[in-house]
N, C-alpha and C. Protein backbone atom coordinates (compact mmCIF):
# COMPACT_ATOMS: atom_id res chain seq x y z
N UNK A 1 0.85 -1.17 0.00
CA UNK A 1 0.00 0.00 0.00
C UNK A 1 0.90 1.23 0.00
N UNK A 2 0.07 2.13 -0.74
CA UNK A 2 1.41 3.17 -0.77
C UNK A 2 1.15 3.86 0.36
N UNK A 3 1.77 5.46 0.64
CA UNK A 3 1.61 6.02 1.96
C UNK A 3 1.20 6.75 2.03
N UNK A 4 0.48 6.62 3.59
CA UNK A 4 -1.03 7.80 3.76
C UNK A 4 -0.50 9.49 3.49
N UNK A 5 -1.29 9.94 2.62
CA UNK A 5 -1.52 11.63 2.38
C UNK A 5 -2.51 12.27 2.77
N UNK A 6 -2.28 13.35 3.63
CA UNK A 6 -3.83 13.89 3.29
C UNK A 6 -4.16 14.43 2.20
N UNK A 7 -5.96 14.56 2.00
CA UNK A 7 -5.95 14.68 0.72
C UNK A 7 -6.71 16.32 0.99
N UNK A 8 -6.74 17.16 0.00
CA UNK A 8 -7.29 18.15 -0.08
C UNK A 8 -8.82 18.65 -0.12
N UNK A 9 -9.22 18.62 0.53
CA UNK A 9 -10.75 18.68 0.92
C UNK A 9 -11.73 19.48 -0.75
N UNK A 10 -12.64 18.99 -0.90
CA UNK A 10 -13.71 19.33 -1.97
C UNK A 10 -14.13 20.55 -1.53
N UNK A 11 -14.37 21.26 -2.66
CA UNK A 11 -14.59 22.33 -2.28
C UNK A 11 -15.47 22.88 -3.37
N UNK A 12 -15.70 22.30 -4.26
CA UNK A 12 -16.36 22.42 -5.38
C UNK A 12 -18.16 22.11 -5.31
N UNK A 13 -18.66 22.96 -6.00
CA UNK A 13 -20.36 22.81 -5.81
C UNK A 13 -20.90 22.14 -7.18
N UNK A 14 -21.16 20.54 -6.70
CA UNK A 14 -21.52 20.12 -7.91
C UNK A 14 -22.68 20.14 -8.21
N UNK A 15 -24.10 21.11 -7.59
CA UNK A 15 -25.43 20.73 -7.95
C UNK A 15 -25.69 21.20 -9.23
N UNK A 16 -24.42 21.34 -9.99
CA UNK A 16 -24.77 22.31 -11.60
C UNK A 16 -25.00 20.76 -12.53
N UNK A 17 -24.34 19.85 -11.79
CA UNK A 17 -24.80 18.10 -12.66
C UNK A 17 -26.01 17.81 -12.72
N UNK A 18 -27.00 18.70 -11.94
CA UNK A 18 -28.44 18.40 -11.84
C UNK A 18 -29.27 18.70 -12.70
N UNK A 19 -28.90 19.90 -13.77
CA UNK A 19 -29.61 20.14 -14.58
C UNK A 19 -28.32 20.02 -16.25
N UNK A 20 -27.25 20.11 -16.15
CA UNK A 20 -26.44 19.61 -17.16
C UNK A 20 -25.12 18.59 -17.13
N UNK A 21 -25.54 17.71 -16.28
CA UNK A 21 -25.34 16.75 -16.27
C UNK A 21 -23.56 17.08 -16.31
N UNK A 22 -22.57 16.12 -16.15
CA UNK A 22 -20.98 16.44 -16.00
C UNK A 22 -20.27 15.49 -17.23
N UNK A 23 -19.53 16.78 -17.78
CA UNK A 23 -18.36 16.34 -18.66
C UNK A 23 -17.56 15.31 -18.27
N UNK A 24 -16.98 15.78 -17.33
CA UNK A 24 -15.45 14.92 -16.86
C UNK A 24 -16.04 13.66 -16.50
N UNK A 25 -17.04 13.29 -16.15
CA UNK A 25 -17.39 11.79 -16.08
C UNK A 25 -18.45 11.44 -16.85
N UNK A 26 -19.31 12.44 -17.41
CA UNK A 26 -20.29 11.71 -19.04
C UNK A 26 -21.68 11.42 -18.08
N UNK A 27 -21.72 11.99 -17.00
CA UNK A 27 -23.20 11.95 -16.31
C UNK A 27 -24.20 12.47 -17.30
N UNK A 28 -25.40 12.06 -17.17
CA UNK A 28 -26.31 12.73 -17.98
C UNK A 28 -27.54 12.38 -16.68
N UNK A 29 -28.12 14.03 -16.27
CA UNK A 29 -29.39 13.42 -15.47
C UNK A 29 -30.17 12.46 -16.17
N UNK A 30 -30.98 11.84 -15.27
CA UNK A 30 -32.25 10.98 -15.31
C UNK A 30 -33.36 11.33 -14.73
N UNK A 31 -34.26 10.55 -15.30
CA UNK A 31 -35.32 10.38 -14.25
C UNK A 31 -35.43 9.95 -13.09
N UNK A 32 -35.52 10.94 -12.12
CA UNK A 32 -35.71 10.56 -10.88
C UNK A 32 -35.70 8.72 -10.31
N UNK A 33 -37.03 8.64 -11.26
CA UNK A 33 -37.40 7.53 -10.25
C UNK A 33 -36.71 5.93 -11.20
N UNK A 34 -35.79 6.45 -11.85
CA UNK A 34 -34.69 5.58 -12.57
C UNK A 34 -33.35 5.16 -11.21
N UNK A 35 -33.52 5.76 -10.32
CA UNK A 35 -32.53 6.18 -9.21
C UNK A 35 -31.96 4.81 -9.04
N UNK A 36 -33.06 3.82 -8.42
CA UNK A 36 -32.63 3.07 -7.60
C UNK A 36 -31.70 1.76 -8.95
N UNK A 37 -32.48 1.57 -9.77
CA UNK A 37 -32.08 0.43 -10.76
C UNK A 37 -30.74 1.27 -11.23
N UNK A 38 -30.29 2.71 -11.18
CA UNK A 38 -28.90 3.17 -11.62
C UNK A 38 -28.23 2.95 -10.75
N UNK A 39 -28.05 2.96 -9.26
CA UNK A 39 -27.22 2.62 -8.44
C UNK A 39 -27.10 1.66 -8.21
N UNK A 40 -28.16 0.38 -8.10
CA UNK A 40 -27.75 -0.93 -8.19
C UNK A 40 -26.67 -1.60 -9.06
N UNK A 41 -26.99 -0.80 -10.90
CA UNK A 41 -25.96 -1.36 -12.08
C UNK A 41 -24.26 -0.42 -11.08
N UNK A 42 -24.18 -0.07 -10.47
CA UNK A 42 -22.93 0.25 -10.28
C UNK A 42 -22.18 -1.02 -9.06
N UNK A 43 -23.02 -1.61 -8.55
CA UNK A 43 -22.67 -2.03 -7.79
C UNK A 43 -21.94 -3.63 -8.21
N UNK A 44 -21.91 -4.19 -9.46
CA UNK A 44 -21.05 -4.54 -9.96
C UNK A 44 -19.74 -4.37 -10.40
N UNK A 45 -19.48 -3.06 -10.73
CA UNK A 45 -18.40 -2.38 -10.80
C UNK A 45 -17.69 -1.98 -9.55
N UNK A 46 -18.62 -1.74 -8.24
CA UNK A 46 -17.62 -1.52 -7.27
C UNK A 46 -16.74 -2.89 -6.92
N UNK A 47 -17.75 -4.17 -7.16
CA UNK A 47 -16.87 -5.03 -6.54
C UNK A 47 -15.70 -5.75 -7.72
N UNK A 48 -15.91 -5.48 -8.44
CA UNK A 48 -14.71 -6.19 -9.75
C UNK A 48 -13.24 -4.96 -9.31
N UNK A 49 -13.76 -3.60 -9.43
CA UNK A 49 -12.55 -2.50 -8.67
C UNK A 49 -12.07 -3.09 -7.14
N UNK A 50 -12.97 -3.33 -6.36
CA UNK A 50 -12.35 -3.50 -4.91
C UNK A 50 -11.67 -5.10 -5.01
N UNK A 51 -12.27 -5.78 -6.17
CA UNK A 51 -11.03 -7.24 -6.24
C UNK A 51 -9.65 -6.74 -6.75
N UNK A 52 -8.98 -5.89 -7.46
CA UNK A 52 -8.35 -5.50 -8.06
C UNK A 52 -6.97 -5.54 -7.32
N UNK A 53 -5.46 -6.38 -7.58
CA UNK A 53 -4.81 -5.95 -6.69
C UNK A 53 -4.40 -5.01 -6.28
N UNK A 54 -4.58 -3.46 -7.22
CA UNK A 54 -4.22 -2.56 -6.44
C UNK A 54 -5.46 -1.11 -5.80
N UNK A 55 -6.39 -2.37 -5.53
CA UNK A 55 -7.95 -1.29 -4.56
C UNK A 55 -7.15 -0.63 -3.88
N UNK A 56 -6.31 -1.36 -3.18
CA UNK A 56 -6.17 0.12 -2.08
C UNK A 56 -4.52 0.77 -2.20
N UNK A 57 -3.91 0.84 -3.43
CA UNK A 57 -2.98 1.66 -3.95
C UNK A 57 -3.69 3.05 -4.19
N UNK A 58 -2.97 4.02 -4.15
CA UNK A 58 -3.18 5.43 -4.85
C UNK A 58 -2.60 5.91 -5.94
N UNK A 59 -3.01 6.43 -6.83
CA UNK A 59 -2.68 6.51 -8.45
C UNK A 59 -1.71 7.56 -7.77
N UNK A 60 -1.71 8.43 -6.58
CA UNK A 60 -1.11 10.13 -6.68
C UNK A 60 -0.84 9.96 -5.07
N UNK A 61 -0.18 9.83 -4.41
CA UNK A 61 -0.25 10.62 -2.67
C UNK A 61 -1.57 11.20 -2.68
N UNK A 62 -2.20 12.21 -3.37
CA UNK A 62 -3.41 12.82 -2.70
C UNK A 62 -4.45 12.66 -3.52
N UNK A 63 -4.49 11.50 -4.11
CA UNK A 63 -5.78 10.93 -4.68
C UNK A 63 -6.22 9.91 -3.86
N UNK A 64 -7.31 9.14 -3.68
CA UNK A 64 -7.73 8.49 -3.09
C UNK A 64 -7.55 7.02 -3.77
N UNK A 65 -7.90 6.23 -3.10
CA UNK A 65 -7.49 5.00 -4.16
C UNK A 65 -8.51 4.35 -3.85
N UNK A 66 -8.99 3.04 -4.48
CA UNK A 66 -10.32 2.65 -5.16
C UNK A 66 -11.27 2.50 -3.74
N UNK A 67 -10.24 1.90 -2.58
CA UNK A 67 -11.22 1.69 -1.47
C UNK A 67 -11.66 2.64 -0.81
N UNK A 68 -10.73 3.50 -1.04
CA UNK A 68 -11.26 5.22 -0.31
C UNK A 68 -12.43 5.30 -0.64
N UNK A 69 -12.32 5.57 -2.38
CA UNK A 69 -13.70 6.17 -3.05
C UNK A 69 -14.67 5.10 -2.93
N UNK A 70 -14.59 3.96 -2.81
CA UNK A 70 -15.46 3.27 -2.64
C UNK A 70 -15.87 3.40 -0.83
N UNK A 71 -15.46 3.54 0.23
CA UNK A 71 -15.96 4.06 1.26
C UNK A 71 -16.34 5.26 1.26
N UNK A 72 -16.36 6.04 0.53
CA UNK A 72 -17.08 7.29 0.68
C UNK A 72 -18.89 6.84 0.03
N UNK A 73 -18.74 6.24 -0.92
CA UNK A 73 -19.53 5.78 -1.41
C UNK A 73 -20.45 4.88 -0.52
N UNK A 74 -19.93 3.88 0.06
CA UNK A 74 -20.59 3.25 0.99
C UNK A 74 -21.48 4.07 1.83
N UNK A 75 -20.95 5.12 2.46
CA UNK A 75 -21.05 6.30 3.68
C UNK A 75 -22.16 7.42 3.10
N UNK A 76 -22.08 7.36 1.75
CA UNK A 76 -22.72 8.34 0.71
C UNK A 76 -24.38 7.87 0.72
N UNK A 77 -23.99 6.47 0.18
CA UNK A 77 -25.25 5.49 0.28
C UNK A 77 -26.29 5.76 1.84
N UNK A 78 -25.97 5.64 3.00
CA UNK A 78 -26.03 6.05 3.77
C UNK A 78 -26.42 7.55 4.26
N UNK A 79 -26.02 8.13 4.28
CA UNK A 79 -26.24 9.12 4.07
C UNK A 79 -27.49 10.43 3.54
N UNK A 80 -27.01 9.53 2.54
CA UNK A 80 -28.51 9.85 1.84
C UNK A 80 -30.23 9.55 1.89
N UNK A 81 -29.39 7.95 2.48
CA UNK A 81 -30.59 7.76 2.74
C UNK A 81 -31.44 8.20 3.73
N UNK A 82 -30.52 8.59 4.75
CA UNK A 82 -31.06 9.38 5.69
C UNK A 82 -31.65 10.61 5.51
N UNK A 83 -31.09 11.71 4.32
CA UNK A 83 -31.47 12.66 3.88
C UNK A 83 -32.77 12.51 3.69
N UNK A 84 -32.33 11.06 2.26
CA UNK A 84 -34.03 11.25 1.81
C UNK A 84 -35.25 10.87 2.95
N UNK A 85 -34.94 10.33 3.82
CA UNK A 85 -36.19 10.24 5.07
C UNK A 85 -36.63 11.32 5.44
N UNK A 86 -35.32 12.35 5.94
CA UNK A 86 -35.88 13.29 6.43
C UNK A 86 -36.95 14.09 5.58
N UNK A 87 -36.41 14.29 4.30
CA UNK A 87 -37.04 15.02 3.33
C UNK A 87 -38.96 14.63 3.14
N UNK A 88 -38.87 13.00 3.37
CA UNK A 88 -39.98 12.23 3.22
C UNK A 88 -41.11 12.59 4.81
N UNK A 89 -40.46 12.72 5.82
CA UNK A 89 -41.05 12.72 6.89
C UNK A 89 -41.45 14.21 7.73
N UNK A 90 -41.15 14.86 6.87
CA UNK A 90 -40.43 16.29 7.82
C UNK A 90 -40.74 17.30 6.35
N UNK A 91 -40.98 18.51 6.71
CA UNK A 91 -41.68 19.60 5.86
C UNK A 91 -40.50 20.28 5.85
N UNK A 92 -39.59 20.05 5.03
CA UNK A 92 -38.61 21.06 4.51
C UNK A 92 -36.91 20.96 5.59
N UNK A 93 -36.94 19.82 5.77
CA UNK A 93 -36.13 19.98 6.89
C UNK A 93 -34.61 20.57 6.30
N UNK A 94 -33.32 20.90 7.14
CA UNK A 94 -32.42 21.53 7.17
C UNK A 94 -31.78 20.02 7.27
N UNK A 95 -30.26 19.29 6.24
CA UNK A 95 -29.61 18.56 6.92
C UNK A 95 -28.88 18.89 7.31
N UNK A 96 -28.74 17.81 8.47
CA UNK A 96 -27.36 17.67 9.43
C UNK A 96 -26.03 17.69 8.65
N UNK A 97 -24.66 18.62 8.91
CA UNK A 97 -24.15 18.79 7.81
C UNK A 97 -23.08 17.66 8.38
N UNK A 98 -22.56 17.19 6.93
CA UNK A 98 -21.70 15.98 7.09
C UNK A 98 -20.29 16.37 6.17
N UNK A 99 -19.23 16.62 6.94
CA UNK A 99 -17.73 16.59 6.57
C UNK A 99 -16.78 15.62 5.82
N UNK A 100 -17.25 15.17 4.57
CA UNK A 100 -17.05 14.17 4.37
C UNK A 100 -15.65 13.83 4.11
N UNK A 101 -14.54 14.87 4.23
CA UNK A 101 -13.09 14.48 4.39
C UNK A 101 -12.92 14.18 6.00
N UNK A 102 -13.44 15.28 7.09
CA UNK A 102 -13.19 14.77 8.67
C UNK A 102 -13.59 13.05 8.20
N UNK A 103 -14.66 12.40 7.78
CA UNK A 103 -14.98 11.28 8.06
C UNK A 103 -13.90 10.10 7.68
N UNK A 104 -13.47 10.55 6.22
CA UNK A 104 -12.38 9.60 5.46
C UNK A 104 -11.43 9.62 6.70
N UNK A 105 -10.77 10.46 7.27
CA UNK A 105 -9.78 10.18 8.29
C UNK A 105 -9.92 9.47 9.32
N UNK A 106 -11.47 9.86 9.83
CA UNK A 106 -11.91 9.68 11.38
C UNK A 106 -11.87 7.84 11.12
N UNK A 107 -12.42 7.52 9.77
CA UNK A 107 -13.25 6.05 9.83
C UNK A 107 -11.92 5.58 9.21
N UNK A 108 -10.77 6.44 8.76
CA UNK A 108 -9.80 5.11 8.29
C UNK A 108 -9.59 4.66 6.96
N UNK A 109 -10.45 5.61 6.03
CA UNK A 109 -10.77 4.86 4.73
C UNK A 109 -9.53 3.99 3.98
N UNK A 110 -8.72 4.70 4.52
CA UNK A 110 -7.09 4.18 3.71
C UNK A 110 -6.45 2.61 4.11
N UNK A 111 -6.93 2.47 5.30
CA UNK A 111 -6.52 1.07 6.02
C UNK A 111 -7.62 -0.13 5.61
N UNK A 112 -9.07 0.47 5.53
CA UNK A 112 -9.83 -0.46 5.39
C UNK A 112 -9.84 -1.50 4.09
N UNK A 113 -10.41 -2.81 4.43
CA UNK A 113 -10.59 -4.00 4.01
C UNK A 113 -11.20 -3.85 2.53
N UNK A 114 -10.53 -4.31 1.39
CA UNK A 114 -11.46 -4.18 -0.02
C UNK A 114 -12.38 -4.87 0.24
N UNK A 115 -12.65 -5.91 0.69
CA UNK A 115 -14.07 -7.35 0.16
C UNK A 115 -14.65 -7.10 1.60
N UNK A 116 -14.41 -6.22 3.11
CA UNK A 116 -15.20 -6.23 3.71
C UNK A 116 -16.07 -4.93 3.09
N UNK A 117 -15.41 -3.73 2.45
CA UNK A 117 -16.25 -2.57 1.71
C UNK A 117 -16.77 -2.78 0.67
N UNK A 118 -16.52 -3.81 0.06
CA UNK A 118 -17.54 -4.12 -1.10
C UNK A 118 -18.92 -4.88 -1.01
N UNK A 119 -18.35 -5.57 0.47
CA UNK A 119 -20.29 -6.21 0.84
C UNK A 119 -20.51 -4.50 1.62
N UNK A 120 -20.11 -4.16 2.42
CA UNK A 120 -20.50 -3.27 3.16
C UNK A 120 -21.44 -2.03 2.14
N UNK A 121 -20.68 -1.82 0.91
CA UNK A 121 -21.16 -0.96 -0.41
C UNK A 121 -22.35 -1.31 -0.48
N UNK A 122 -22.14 -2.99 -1.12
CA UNK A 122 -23.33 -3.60 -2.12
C UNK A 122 -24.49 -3.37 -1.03
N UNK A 123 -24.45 -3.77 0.47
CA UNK A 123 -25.38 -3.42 1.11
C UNK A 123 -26.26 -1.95 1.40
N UNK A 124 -25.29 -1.25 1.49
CA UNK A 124 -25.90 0.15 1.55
C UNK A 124 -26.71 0.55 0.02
N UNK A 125 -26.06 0.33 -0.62
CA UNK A 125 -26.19 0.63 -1.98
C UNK A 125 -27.84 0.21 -2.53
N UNK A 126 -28.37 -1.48 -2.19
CA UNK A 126 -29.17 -1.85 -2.03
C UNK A 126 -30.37 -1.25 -1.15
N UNK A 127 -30.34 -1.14 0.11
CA UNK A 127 -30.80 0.00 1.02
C UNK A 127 -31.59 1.22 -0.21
N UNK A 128 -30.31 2.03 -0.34
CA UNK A 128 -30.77 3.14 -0.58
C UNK A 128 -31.46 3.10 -2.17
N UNK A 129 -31.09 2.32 -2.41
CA UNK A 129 -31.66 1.92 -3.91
C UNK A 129 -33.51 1.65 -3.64
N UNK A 130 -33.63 0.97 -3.04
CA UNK A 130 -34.66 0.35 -2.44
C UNK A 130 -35.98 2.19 -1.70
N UNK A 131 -34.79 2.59 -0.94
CA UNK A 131 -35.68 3.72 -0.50
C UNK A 131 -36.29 4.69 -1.82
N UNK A 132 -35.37 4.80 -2.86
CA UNK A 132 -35.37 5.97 -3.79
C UNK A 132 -36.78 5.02 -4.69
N UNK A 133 -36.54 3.92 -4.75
CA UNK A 133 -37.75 3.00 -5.18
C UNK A 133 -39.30 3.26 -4.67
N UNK A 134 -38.96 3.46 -3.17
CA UNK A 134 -40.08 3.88 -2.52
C UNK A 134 -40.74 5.24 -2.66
N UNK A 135 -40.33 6.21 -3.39
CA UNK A 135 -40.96 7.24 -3.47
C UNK A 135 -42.05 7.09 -4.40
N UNK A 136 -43.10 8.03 -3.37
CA UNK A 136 -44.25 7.56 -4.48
C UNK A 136 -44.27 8.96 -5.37
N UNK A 137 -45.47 9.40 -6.19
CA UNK A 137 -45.19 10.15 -7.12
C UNK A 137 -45.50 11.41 -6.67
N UNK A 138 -46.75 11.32 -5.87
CA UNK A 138 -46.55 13.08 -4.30
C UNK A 138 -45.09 12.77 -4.03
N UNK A 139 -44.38 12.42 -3.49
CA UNK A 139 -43.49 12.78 -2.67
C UNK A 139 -41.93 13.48 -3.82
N UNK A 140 -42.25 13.45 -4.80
CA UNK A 140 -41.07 13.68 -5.41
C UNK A 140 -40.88 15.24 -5.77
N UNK A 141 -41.72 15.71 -5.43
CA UNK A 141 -41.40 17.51 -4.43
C UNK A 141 -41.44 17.73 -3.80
N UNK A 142 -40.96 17.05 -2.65
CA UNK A 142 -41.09 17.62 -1.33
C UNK A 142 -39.94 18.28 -1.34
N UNK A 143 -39.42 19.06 -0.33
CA UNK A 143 -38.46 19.53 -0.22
C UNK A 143 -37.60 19.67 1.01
N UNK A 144 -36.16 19.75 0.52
CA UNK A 144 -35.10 19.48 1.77
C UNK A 144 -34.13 20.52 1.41
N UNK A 145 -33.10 20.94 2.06
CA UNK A 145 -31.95 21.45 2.28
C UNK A 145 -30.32 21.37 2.69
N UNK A 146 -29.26 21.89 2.47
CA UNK A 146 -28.11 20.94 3.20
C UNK A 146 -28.06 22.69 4.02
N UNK A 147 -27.11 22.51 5.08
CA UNK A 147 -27.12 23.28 5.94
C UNK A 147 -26.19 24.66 5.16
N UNK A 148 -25.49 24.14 3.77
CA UNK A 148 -25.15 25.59 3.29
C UNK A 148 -26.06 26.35 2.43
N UNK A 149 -27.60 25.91 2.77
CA UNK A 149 -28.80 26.63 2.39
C UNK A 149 -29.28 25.85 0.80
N UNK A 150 -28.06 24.98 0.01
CA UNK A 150 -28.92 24.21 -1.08
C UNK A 150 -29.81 23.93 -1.12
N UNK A 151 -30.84 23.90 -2.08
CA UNK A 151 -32.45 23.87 -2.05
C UNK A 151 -32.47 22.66 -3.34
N UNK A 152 -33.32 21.45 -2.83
CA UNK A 152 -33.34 20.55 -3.14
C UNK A 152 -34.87 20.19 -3.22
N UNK A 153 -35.64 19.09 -4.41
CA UNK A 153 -36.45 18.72 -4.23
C UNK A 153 -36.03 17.14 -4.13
N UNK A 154 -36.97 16.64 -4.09
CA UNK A 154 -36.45 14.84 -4.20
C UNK A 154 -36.41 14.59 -5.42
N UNK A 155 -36.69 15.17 -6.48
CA UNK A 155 -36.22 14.89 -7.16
C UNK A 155 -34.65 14.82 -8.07
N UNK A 156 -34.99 15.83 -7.70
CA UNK A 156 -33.46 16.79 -7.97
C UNK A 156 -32.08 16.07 -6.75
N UNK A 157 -32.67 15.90 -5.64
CA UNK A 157 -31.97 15.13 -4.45
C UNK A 157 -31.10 13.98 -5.56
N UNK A 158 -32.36 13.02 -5.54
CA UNK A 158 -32.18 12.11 -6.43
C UNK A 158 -30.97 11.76 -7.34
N UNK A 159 -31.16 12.69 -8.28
CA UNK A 159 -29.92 13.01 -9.76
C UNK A 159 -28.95 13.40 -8.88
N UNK A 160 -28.70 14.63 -7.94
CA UNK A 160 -27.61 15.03 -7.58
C UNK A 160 -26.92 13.94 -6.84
N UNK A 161 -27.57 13.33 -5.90
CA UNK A 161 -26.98 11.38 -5.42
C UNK A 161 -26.47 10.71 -6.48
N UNK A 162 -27.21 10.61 -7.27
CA UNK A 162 -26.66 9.41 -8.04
C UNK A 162 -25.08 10.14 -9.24
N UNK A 163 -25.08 11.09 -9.51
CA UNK A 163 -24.18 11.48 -9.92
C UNK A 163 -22.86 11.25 -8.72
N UNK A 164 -23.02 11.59 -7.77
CA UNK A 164 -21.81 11.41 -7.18
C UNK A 164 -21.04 9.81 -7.23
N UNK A 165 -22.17 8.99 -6.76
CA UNK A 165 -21.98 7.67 -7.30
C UNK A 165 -21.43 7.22 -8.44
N UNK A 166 -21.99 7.72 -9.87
CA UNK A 166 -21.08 7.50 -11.16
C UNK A 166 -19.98 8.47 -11.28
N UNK A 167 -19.50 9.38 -10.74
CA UNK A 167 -18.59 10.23 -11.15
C UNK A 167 -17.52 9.80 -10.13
N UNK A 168 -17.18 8.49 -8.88
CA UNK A 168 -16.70 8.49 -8.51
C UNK A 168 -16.54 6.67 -9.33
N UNK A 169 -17.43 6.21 -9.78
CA UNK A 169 -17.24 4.67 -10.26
C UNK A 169 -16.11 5.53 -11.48
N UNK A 170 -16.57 6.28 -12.16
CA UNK A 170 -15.52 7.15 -13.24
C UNK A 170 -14.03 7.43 -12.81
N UNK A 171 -14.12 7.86 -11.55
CA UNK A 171 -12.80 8.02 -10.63
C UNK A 171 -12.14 6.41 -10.69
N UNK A 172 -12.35 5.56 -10.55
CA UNK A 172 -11.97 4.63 -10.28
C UNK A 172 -11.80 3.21 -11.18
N UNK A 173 -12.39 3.91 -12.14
CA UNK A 173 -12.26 3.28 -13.88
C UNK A 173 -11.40 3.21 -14.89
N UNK A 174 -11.14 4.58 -14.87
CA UNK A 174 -10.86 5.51 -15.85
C UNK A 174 -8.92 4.96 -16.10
N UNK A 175 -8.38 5.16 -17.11
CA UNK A 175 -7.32 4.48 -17.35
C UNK A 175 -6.16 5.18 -16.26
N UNK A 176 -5.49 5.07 -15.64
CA UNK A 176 -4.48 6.18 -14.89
C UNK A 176 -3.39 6.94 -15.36
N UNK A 177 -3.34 8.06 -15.18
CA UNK A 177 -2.96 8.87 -15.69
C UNK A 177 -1.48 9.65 -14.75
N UNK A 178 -0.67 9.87 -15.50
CA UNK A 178 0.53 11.07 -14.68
C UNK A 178 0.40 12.02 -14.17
N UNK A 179 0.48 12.01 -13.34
CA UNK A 179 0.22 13.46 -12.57
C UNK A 179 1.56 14.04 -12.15
């Protein structure tokens, strides 16, 4: 394994993938309620990457390497799904804001297990696949927020989730490159 870096925290606002979808990884929104059957097809791909002998190499010191991005992903899955409850249960709620570089450190992402994060993935992944399934056709305006005031419907929730998901299977695909 190569050696731990920190990595440079995101800082970038991707809800512009929500309505034109992202170059650098070839996202194209969907239909909402396409959500759950798009995150499931990824979940083949996480686990053929996390067999890989080098899942938990880093292409760069401060890139993440496949198990990272695939635990963020796991955590993402998660995450969200919690979002989308709140959104489902609660009239406009504010989320709880989540640091998602403090977490990569706090939880370890760099040490952890490829084939224990790839059931751990496929499970969440399933989960939340399953919830986004559950929306019925009222509920796909309701509305939610992240605590830096983003204004979200569930639908829109939706696309902006699942893009992070393919733009990080893209991260972890993609041929490697020199940096």
């Amino acid at each position: 394994m190569s050696e731990w870096a920190a990595i440079t925290p995101e800082d970038r606002d991707w809800t512009g993938v929500i309505d034109d979808g992202c170059a650098e990884c070839g996202f194209v929104p969907q239909r909402a309620e396409t959500t759950g059957g798009r995150l499931r097809a990824t979940v083949p791909v996480w686990r053929d990457v996390l067999s890989r002998p080098d899942a938990t190499r880093r292409p760069a010191p401060t890139v993440w390497s496949p198990v990272e991005y695939a635990c963020h992903v796991r955590d993402t899955c998660r995450i969200f799904r919690g979002r989308l409850a709140l959104m489902l249960d609660e009239d406009d709620p504010v989320f709880p804001n989540w640091d998602q570089d403090a977490t990569a450190v706090e939880d370890d992402y760099f040490h952890q297990s490829p084939a224990r994060v790839a059931g751990e993935l496929a499970a969440q992944a399933e989960s939340t696949a399953a919830a986004f399934d559950a929306v019925t056709p009222a509920q796909w305006d309701r509305p939610g927020r992240r605590s830096n005031g983003s204004v979200f419907t569930v639908r829109r929730f939706a696309v902006y989730f699942l893009h992070d998901v393919v733009h990080h299977v893209h991260d972890v695909t993609r041929p490697a490159t020199p940096r």
